[in-house]
Protein backbone atom coordinates (compact mmCIF):
# COMPACT_ATOMS: atom_id res chain seq x y z
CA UNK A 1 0.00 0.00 0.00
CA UNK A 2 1.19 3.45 -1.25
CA UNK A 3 1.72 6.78 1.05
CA UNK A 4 -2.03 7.91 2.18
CA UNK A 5 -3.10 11.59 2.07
CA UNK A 6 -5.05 12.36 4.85
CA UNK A 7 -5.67 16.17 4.41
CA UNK A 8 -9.14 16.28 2.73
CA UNK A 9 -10.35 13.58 5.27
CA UNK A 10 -13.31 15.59 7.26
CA UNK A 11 -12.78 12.91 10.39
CA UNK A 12 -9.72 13.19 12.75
CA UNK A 13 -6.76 12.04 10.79
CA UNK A 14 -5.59 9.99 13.57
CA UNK A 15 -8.99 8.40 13.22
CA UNK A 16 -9.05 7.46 9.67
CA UNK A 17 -5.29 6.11 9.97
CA UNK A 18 -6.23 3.78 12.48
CA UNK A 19 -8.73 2.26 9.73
CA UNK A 20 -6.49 2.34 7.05
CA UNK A 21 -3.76 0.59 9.64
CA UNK A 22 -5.86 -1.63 10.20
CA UNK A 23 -6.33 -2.89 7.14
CA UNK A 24 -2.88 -3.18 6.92
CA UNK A 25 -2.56 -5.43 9.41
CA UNK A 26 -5.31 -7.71 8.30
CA UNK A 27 -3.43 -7.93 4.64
CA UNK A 28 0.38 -7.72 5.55
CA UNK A 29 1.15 -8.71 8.77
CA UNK A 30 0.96 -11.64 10.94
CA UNK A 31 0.51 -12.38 14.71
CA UNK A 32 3.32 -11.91 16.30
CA UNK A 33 5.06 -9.85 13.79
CA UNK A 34 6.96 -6.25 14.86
CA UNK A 35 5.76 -3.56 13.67
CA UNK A 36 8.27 -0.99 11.06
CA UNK A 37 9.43 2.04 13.70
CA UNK A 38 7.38 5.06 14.15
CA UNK A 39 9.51 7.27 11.58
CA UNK A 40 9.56 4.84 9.06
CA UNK A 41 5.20 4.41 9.56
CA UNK A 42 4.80 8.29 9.85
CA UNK A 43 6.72 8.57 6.47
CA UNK A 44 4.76 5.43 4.86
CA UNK A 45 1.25 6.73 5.48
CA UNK A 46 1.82 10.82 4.87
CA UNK A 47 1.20 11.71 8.27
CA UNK A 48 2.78 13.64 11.58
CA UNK A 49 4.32 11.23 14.26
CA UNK A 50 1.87 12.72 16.65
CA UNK A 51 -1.21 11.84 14.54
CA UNK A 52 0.37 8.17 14.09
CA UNK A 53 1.27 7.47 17.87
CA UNK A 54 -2.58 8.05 18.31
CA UNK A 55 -3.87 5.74 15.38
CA UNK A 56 -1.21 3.04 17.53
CA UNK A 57 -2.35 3.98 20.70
CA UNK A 58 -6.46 3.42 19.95
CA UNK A 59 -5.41 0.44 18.01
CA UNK A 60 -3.55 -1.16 21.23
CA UNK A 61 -6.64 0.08 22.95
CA UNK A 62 -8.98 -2.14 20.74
CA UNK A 63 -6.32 -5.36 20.99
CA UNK A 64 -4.77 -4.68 17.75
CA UNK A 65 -1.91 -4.09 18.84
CA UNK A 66 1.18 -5.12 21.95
CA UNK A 67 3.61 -2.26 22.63
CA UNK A 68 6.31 -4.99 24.37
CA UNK A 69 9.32 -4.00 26.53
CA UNK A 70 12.66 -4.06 24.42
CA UNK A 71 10.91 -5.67 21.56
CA UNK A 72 8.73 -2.68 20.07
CA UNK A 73 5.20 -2.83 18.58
CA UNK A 74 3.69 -6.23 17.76
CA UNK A 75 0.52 -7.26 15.98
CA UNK A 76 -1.75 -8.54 18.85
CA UNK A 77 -3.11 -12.41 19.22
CA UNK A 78 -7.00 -12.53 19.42
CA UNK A 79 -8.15 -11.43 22.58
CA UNK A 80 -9.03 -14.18 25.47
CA UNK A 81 -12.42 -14.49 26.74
CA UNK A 82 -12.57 -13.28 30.24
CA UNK A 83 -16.17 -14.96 31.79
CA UNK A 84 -17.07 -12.42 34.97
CA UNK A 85 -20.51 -12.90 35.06
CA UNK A 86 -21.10 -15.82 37.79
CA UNK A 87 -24.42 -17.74 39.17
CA UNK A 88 -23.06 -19.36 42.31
CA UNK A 89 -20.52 -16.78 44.62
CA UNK A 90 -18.14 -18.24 45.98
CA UNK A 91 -14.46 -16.54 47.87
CA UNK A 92 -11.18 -16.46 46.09
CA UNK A 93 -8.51 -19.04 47.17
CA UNK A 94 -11.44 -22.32 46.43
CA UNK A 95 -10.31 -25.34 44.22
CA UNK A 96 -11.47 -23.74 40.93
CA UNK A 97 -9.57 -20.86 41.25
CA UNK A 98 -6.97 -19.71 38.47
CA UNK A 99 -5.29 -17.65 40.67
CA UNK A 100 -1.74 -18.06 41.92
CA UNK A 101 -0.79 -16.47 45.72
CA UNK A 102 2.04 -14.72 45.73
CA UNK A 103 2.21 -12.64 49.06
CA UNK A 104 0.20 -10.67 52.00
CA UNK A 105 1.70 -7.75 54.03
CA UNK A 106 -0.71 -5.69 56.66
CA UNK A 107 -0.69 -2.40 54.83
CA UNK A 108 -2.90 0.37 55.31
CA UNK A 109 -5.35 0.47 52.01
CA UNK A 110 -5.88 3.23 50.05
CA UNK A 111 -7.73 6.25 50.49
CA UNK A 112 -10.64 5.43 47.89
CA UNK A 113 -10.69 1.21 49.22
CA UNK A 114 -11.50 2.07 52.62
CA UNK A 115 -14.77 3.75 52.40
CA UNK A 116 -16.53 0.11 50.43
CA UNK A 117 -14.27 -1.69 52.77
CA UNK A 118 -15.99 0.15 55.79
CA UNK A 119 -12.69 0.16 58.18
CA UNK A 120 -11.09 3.33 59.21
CA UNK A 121 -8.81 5.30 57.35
CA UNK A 122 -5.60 4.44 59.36
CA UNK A 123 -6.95 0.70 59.71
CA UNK A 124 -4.09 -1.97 58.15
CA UNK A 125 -5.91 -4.86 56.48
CA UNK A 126 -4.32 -7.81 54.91
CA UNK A 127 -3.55 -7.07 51.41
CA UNK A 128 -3.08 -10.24 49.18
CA UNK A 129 -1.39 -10.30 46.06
CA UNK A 130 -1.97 -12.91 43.27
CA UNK A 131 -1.35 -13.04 39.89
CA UNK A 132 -3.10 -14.97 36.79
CA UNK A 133 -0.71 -16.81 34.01
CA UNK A 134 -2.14 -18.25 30.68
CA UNK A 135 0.10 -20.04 27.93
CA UNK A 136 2.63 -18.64 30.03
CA UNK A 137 2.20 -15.18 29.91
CA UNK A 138 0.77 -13.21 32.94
CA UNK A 139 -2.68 -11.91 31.90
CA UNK A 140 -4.06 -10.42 35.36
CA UNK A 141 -2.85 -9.14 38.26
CA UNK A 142 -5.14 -8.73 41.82
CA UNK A 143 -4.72 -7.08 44.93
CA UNK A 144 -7.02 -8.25 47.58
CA UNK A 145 -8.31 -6.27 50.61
CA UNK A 146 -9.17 -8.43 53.71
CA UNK A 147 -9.68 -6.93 56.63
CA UNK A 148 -8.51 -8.70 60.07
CA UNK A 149 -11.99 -8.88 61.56
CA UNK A 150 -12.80 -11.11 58.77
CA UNK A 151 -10.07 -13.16 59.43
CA UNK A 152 -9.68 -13.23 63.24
CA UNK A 153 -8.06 -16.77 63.97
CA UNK A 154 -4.44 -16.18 61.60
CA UNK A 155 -2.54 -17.00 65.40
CA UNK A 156 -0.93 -20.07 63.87
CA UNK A 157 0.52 -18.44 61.22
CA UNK A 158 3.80 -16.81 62.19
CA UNK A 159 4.97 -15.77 58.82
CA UNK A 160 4.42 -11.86 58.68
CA UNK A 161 4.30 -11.78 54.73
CA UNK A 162 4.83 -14.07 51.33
CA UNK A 163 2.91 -16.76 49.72
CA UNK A 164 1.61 -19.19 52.78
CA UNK A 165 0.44 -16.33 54.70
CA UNK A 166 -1.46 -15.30 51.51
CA UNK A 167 -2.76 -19.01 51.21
CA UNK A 168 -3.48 -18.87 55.15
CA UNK A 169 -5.65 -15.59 54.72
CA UNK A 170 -7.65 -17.07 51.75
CA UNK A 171 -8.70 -20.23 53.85
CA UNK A 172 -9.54 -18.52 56.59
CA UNK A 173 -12.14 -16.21 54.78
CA UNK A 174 -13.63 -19.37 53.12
CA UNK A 175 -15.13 -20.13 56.55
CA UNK A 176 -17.70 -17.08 56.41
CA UNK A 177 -20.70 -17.63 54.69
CA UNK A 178 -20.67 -15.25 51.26
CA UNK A 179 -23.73 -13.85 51.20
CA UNK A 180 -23.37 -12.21 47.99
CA UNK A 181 -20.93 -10.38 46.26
CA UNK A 182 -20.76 -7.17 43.64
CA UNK A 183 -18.20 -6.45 40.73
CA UNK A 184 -17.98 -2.81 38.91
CA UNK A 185 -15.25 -3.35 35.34
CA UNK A 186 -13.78 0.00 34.03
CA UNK A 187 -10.99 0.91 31.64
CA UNK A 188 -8.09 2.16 33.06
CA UNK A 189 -4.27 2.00 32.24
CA UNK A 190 -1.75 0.39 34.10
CA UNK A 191 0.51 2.24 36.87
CA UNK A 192 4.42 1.08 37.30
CA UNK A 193 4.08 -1.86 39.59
CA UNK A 194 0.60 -3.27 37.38
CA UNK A 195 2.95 -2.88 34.11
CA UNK A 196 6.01 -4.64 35.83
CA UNK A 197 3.65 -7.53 37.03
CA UNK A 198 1.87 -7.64 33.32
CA UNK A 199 4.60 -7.16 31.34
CA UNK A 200 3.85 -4.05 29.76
CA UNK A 201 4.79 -0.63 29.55
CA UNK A 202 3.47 2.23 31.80
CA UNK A 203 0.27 3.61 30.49
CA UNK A 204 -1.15 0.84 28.73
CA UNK A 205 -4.78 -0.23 28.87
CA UNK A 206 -6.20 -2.47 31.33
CA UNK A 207 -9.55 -3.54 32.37
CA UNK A 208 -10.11 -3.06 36.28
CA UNK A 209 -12.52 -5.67 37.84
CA UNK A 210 -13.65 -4.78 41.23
CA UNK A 211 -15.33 -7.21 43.42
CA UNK A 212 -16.66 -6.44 46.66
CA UNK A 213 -17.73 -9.84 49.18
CA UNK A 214 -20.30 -9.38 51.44
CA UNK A 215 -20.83 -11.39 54.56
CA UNK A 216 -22.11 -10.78 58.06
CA UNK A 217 -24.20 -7.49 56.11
CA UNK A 218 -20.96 -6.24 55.57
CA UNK A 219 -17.40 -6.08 53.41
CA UNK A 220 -16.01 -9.21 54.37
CA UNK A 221 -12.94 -8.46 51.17
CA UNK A 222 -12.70 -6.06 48.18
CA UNK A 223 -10.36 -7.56 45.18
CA UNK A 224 -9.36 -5.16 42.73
CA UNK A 225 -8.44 -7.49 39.65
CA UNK A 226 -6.07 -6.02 36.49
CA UNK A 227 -6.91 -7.72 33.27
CA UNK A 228 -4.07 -6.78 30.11
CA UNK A 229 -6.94 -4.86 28.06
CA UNK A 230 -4.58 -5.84 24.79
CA UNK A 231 -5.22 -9.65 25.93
CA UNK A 232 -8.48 -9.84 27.57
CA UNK A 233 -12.02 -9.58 26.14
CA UNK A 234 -14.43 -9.59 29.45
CA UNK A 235 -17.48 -11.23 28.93
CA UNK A 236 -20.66 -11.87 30.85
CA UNK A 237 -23.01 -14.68 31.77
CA UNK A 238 -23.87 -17.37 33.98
CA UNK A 239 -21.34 -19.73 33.75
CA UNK A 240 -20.22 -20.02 37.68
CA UNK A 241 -16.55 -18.99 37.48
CA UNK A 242 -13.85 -16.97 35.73
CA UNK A 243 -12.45 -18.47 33.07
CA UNK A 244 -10.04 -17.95 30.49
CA UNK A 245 -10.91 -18.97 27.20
CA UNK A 246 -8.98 -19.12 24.61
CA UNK A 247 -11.03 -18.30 20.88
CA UNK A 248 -10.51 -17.78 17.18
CA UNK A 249 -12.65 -14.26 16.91
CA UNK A 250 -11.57 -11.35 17.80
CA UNK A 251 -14.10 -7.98 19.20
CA UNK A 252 -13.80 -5.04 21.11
CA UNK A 253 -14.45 -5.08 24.92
């Protein structure tokens, strides 16, 4: 495909090149493949290297595209189905969970988690970190927010932090009865430590899955769950737990 002259175009040029990119990819490039540098595209297609980091940015946006540390922009692999929509609750940490535990410190949660989590502002709860690998890539990250009233009997424990205090804090919140729980999913992008844990760069999309577990009448845990947007493709039903699932199509969150 020859340069493309944008000028005359009435919609944002940044818009139109992300079609006509697109196209390219369908027709030139595989899965996998790295993508010419920015100079070299900006020169191709007629445009300013502003106008095409914008086209490249909505395009990793819609799971087009991978920007990958030290390797550069890569033409994306169809999206994973994500399943969040679930029938029967039931707490993180049972047998069909995906999830891997990978450590719990008492920390103080943020400003914006304590309010749903109903504990004071200067109130430590166990924070658990776990992370979610598929084909051997890491596709989600989570922290989750118990507090210690919800898991009052962590005396036989003497590890103050790592992965069997994390494993102790999940099995002691599966003896409360879930009464029911709630998730919210936004777009976001992902801060330093979510891109270090996902493998990406600073800044790039993710999908933010909030769950908050209810028991007693009141937040029993809040998990705050970081899906690679340029991976993941959330969808919704009734089929009882999150799953991963790995299809031929391809569509926008």
């Amino acid at each position: 495909m020859g340069t493309t002259q944008l000028e005359s175009v009435p919609e944002p040029k940044y818009w139109h090149l992300k079609t006509v990119l697109t196209e390219a990819l369908d027709s030139e490039f595989s899965v996998g493949e790295i993508l010419p540098n920015e100079r070299d595209l900006a020169a191709r297609f007629g445009v300013a290297r502003a106008t095409l980091r914008q086209a490249l940015e909505q395009l990793e946006l819609e799971g087009r595209l991978q920007r990958r540390r030290g390797v550069g922009t890569t033409v994306a692999p169809p999206r994973m189905g994500v399943s969040v929509g679930r029938e029967q609750h039931a707490w993180p940490g049972g047998p069909d969970d995906a999830w891997h535990a990978v450590d719990c410190r008492l920390e103080v949660p943020p400003a914006a988690l304590a309010e749903p989590l109903v504990t004071g502002s200067e109130e430590a709860v166990h924070v658990v970190r776990r992370s979610r690998v598929s084909r051997g890539q890491p596709v989600a990250s989570e922290l989750l927010y118990v507090p210690a009233a919800s898991v009052p009997d962590l005396s036989g424990i003497d590890a103050p932090s790592g992965a069997a205090r994390a494993r102790a804090v999940l099995r002691e919140l599966q003896r409360l009865e879930l009464e029911r729980q709630e998730n919210a999913v936004e777009l976001g992008s992902a801060g330093a430590a979510e891109a270090r844990e996902l493998d990406r760069l600073p800044g790039a999309p993710v999908l933010v899955v909030t769950t908050r577990y209810i028991a007693r009448g009141r937040a029993a845990a809040l998990s705050v769950a970081t899906y690679r947007a340029d991976t993941c493709r959330l969808t919704f039903g009734d089929s009882g737990g999150v799953e991963i699932h790995h299809g031929p199509e391809r569509q926008a969150s």
